[in-house]
Protein backbone atom coordinates (compact mmCIF):
# COMPACT_ATOMS: atom_id res chain seq x y z
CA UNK A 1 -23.49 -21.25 -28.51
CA UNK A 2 -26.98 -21.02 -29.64
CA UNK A 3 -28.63 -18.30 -28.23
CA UNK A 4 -26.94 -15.84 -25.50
CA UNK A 5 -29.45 -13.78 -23.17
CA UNK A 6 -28.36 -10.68 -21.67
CA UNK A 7 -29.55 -8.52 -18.82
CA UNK A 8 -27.93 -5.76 -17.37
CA UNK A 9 -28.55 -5.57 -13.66
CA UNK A 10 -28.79 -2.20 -10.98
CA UNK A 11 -28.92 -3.18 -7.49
CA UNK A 12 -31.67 -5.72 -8.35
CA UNK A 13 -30.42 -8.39 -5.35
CA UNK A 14 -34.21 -9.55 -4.77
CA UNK A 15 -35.07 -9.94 -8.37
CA UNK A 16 -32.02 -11.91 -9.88
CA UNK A 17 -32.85 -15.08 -8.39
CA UNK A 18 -36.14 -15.17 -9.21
CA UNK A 19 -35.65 -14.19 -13.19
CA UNK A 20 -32.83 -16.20 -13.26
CA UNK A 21 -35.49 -19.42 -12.77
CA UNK A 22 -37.78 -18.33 -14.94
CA UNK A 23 -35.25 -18.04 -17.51
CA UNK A 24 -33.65 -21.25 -16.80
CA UNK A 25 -37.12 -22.74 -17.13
CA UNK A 26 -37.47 -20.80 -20.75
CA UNK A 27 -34.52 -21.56 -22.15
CA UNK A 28 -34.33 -25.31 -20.97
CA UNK A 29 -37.32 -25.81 -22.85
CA UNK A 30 -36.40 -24.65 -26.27
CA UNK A 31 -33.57 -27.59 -27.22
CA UNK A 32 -30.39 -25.32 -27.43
CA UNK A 33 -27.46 -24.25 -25.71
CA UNK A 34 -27.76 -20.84 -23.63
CA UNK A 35 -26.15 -18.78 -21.73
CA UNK A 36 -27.48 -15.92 -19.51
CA UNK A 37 -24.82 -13.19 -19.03
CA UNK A 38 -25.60 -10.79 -16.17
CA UNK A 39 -23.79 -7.14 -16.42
CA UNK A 40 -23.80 -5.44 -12.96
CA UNK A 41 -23.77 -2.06 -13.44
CA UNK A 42 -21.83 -1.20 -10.68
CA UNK A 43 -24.73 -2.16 -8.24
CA UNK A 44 -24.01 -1.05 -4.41
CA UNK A 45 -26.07 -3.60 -3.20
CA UNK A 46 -25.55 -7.61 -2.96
CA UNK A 47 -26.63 -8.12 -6.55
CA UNK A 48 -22.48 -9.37 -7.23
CA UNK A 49 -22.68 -11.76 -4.09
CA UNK A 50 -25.84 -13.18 -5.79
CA UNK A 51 -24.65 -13.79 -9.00
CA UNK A 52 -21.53 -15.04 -8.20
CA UNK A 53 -24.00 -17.75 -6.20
CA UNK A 54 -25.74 -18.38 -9.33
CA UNK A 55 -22.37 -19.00 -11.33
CA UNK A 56 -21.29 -21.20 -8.51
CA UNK A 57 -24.70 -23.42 -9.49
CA UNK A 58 -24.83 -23.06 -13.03
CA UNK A 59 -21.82 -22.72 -14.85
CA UNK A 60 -24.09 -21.63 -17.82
CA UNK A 61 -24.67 -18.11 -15.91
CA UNK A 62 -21.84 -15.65 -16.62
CA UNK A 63 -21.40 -12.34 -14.86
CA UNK A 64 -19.69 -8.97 -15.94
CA UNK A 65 -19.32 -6.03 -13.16
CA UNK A 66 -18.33 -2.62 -14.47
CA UNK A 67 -16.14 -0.44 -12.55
CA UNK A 68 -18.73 2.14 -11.62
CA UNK A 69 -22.31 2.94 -12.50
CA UNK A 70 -22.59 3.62 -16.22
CA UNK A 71 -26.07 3.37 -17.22
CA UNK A 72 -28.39 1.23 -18.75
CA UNK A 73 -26.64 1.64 -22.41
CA UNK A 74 -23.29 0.99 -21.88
CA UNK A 75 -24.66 -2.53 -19.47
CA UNK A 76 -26.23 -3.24 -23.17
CA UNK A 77 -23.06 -2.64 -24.73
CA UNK A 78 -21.02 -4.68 -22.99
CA UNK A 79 -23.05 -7.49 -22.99
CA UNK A 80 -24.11 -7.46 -26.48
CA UNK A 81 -19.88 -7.70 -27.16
CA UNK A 82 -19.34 -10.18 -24.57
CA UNK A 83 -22.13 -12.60 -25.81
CA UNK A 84 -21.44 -15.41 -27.18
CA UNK A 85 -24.63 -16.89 -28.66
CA UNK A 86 -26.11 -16.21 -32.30
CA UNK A 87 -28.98 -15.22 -31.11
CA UNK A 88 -29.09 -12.68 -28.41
CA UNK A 89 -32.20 -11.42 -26.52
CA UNK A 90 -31.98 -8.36 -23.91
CA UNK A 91 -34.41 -7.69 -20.91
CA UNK A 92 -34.58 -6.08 -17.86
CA UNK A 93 -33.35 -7.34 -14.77
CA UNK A 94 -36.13 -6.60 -12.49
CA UNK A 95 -38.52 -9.34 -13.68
CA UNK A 96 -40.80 -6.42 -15.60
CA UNK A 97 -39.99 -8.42 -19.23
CA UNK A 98 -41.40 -11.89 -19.45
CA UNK A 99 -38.97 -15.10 -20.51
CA UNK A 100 -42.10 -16.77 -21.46
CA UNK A 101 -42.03 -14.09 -24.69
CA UNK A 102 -38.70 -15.40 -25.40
CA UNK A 103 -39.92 -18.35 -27.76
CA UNK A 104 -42.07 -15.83 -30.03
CA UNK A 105 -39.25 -13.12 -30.22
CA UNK A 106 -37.11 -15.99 -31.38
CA UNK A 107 -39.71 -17.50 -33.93
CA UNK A 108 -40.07 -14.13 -35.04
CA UNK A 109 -36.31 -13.72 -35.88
CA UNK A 110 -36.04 -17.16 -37.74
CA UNK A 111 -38.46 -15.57 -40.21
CA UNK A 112 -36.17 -13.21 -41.49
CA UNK A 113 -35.18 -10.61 -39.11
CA UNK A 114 -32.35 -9.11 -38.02
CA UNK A 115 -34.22 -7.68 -34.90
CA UNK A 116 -36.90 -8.12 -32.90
CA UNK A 117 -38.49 -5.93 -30.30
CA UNK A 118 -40.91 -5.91 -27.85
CA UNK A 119 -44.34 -3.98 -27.50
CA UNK A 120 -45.17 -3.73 -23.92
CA UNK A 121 -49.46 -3.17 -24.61
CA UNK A 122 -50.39 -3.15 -20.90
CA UNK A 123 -47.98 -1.30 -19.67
CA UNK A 124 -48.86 0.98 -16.80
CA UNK A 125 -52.40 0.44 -17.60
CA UNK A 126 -53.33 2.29 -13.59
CA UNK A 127 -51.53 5.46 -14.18
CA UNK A 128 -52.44 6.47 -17.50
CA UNK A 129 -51.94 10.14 -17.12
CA UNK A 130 -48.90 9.87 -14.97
CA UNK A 131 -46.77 7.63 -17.16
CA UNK A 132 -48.96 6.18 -20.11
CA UNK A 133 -49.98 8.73 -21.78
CA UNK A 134 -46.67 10.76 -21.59
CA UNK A 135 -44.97 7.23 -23.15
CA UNK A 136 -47.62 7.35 -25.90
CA UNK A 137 -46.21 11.11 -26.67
CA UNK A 138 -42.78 10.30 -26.08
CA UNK A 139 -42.93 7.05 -28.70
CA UNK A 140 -45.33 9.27 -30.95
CA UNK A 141 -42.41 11.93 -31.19
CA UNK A 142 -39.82 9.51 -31.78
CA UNK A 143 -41.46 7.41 -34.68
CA UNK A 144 -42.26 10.67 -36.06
CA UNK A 145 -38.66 12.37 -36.15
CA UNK A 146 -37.11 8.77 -37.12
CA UNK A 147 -39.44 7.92 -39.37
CA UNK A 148 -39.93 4.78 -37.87
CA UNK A 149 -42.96 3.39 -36.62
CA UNK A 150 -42.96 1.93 -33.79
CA UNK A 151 -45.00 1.59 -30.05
CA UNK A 152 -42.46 0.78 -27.91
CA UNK A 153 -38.95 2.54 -28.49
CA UNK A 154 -38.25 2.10 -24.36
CA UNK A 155 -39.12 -1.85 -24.53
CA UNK A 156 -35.28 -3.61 -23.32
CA UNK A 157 -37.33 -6.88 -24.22
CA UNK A 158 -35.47 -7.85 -27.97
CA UNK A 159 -33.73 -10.57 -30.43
CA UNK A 160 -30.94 -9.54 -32.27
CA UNK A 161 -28.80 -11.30 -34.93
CA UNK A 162 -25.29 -11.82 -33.61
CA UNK A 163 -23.98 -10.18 -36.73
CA UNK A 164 -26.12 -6.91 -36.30
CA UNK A 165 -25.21 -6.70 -32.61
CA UNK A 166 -21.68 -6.49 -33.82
CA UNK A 167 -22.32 -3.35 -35.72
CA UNK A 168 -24.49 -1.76 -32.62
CA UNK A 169 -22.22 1.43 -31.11
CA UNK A 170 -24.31 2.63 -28.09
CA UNK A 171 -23.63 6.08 -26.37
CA UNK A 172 -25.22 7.83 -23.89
CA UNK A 173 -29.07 6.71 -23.63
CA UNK A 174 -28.97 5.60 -27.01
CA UNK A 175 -29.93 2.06 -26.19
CA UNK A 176 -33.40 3.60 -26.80
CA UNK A 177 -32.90 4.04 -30.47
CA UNK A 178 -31.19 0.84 -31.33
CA UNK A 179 -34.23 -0.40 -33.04
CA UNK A 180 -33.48 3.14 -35.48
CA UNK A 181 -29.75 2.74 -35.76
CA UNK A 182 -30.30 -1.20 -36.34
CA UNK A 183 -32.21 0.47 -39.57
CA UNK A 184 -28.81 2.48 -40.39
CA UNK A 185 -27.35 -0.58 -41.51
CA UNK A 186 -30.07 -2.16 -43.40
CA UNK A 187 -31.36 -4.43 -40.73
CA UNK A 188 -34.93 -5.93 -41.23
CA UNK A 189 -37.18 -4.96 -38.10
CA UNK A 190 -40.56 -6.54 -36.45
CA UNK A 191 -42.19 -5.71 -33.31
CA UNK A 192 -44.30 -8.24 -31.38
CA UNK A 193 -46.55 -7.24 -28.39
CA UNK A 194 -45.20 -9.24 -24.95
CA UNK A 195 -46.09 -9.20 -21.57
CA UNK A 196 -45.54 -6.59 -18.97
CA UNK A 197 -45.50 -7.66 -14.97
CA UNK A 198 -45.30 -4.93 -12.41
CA UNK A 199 -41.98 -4.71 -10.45
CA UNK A 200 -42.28 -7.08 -7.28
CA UNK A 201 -38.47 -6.14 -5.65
CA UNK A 202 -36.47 -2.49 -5.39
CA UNK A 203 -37.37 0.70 -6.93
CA UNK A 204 -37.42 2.15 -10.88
CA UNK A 205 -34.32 4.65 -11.86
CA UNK A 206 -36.56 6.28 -14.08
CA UNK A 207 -36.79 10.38 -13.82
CA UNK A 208 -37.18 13.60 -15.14
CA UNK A 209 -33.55 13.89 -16.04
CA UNK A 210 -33.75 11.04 -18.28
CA UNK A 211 -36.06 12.48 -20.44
CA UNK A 212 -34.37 15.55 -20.92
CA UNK A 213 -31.27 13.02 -21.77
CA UNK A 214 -33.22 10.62 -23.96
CA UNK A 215 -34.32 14.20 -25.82
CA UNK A 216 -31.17 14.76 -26.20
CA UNK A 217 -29.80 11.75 -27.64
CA UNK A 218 -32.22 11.91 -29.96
CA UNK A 219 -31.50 14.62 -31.51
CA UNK A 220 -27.99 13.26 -31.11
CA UNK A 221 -28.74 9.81 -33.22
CA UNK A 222 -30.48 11.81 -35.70
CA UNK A 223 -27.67 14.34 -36.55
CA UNK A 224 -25.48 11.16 -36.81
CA UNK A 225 -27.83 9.20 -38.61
CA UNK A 226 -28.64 12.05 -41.39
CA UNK A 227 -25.45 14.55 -41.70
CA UNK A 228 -22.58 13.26 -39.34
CA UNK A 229 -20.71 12.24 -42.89
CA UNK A 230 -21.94 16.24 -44.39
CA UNK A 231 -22.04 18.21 -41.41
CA UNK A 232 -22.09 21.59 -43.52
CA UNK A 233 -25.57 20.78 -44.99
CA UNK A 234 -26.67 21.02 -41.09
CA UNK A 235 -24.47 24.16 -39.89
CA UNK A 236 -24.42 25.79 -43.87
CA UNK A 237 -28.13 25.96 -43.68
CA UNK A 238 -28.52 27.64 -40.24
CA UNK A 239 -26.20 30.31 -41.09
CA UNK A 240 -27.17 31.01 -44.91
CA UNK A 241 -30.51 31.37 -43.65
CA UNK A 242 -29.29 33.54 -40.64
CA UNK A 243 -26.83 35.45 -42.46
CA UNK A 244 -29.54 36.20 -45.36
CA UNK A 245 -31.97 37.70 -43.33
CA UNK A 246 -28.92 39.85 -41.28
CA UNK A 247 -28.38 41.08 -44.34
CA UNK A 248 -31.05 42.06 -45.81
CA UNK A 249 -32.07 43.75 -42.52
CA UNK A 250 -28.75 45.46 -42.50
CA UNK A 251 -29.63 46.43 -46.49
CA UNK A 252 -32.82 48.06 -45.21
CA UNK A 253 -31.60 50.26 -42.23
CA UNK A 254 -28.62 51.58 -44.38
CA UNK A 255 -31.45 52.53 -46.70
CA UNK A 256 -33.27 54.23 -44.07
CA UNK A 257 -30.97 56.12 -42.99
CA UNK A 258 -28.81 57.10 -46.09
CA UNK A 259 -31.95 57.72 -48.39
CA UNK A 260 -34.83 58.42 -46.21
CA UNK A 261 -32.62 60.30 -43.07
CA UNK A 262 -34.38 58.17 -40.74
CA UNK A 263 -31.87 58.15 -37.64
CA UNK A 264 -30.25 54.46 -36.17
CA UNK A 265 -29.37 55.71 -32.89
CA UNK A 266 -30.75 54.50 -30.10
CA UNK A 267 -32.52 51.74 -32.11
CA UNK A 268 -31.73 48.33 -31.35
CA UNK A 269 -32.25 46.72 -34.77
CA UNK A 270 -28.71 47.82 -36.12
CA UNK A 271 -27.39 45.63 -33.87
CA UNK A 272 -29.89 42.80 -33.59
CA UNK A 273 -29.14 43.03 -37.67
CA UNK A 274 -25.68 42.01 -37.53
CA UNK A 275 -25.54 40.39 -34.58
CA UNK A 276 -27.43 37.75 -37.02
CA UNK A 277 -25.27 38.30 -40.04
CA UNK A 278 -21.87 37.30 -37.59
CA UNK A 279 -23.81 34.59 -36.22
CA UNK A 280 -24.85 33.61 -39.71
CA UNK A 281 -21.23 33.71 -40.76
CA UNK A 282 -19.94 31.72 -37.71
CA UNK A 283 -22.37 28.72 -38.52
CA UNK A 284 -20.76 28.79 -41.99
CA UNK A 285 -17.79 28.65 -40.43
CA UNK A 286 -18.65 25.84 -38.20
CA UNK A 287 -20.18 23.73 -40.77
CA UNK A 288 -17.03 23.93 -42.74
CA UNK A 289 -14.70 23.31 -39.71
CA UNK A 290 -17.20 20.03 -39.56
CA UNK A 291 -16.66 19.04 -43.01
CA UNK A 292 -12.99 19.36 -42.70
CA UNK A 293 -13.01 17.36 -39.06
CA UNK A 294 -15.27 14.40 -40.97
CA UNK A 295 -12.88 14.07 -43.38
CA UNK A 296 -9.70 13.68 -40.64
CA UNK A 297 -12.33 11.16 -38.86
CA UNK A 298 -12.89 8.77 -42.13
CA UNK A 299 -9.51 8.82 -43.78
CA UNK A 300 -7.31 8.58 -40.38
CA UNK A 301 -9.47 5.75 -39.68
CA UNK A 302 -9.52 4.03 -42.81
CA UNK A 303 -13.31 4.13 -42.39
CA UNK A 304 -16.13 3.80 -45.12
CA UNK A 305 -18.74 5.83 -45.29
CA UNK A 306 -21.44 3.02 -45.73
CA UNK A 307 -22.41 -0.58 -44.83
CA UNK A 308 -22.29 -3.69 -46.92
CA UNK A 309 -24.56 -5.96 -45.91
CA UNK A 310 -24.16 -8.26 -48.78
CA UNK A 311 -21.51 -9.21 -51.82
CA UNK A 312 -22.83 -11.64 -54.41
């Protein structure tokens, strides 16, 4: 199979159809063999009813339900194992991503890349204060903290090598920073601008909570990404610098009131002193219980600590 194209679907009954000819038209066009696999993500409407319809036309369409709702990440998951092509290119399933970028995302790979993602530059162009500008903030944040640069972190519209989707593990709302953990193991990354088309069919499940998730995650990916194999370097540093400043605290009231006869009761600091020196102590403590937890994790599991991507 040449080139596998997945979209994970959410009760998106009136927009399957329709995507599902544009891609047909796409991918018909380019020469190779394809397959589009649909993941239902436990949709509550008809979505299954009309992809089983579409398998029944095209035996080229292939359709995975998940037991419940499970979000937008583990969808990408799935279908990024199940695929079958070399090539693999995500999108939406409610016809906001364009097949017609579908050619330049693949060009774009077979110049070197391991991935290729998607720039949505019009996107939401009539509510720039509503949902523009916070995405601006949102990607500036995120390119800042990762360290890589990029304008659309939220863009579902990407290429992929099959042999870096293979390496992919997605949690949570992580399928935001795949383009980042891609760049964990050594992948080569471009970003292209494509189209963006206004949802015709159904309703967005974007919200508040997902930002406070996606936040989350992030901080997640980058504790994973930087210190998940020296977790004391994270924890150790909190509480040295906690438990340093407890102490010296602690140093200075004993001195106040052993030298100078200044009195500690009813004063607050005493406590607030070594309340940080225990609290320093514990994140010792927890780094350490960290480091000994990593090392269970690797050696049980066989598991390296690194990624070859080549031997020569």
């Amino acid at each position: 199979m040449d080139l596998s194209v997945v979209v994970p679907v959410f009760n998106e009954r009136d927009n399957i159809a329709p995507l599902y000819a544009e891609l047909k038209g796409v991918l018909d066009s380019l020469g190779r063999s394809w397959e589009v696999l649909f993941v239902d993500d436990g949709s509550t409407d008809s979505s299954e009813q009309v992809l089983r319809a579409l398998k029944a036309q095209d035996e080229r369409v292939r359709g995975l339900r998940l037991a419940r709702n499970c979000g937008q990440t583990a969808a990408l998951a799935c279908g990024l194992k199940h695929a079958r092509g070399d090539l693999i290119i995500t999108l939406d399933g409610d016809g906001e991503n364009d097949p017609a970028d579908i050619p330049a995302l693949l060009s774009t790979v077979e110049q070197g890349y391991d991935l290729v993602t998607g720039w949505r530059v019009e996107r939401w162009k009539q509510a720039y204060f509503s949902r523009k500008l916070p995405s601006l903030a949102a990607n500036f944040v995120i390119s800042s903290i990762t360290r890589l640069k990029l304008h659309d972190y939220g863009c579902t519209l990407k290429a992929y090598r099959r042999s870096l989707a293979a390496q992919l593990r997605l949690y949570g709302e992580m399928h935001r920073f795949i383009p980042f953990i891609a760049l964990q193991v050594g992948a080569r990354i471009a970003e292209i601008p494509v189209n963006f088309r206004e949802r015709q069919a159904g309703h967005s499940k974007y919200g508040l909570s997902r930002v406070i998730r996606t936040l989350l995650d992030l901080i997640t990916v980058m504790f994973l990404s930087g210190y998940s194999t020296r977790p004391i370097q994270v924890f150790g540093t909190i509480g040295v610098v906690l438990a340093t400043l407890g102490g010296l605290w602690t140093t200075m009231l004993v001195f106040e009131k052993v030298v100078l006869g200044f009195s500690l009761a009813q004063r607050p600091a005493l406590l607030l002193a070594v309340l940080l020196l225990v609290v320093g102590v514990q994140f010792i403590s927890l780094g350490l219980l960290g480091e000994m937890l990593t090392r269970i994790y690797y050696e049980s599991q066989d598991k390296p600590i690194y990624v070859v991507k080549e031997e020569f």
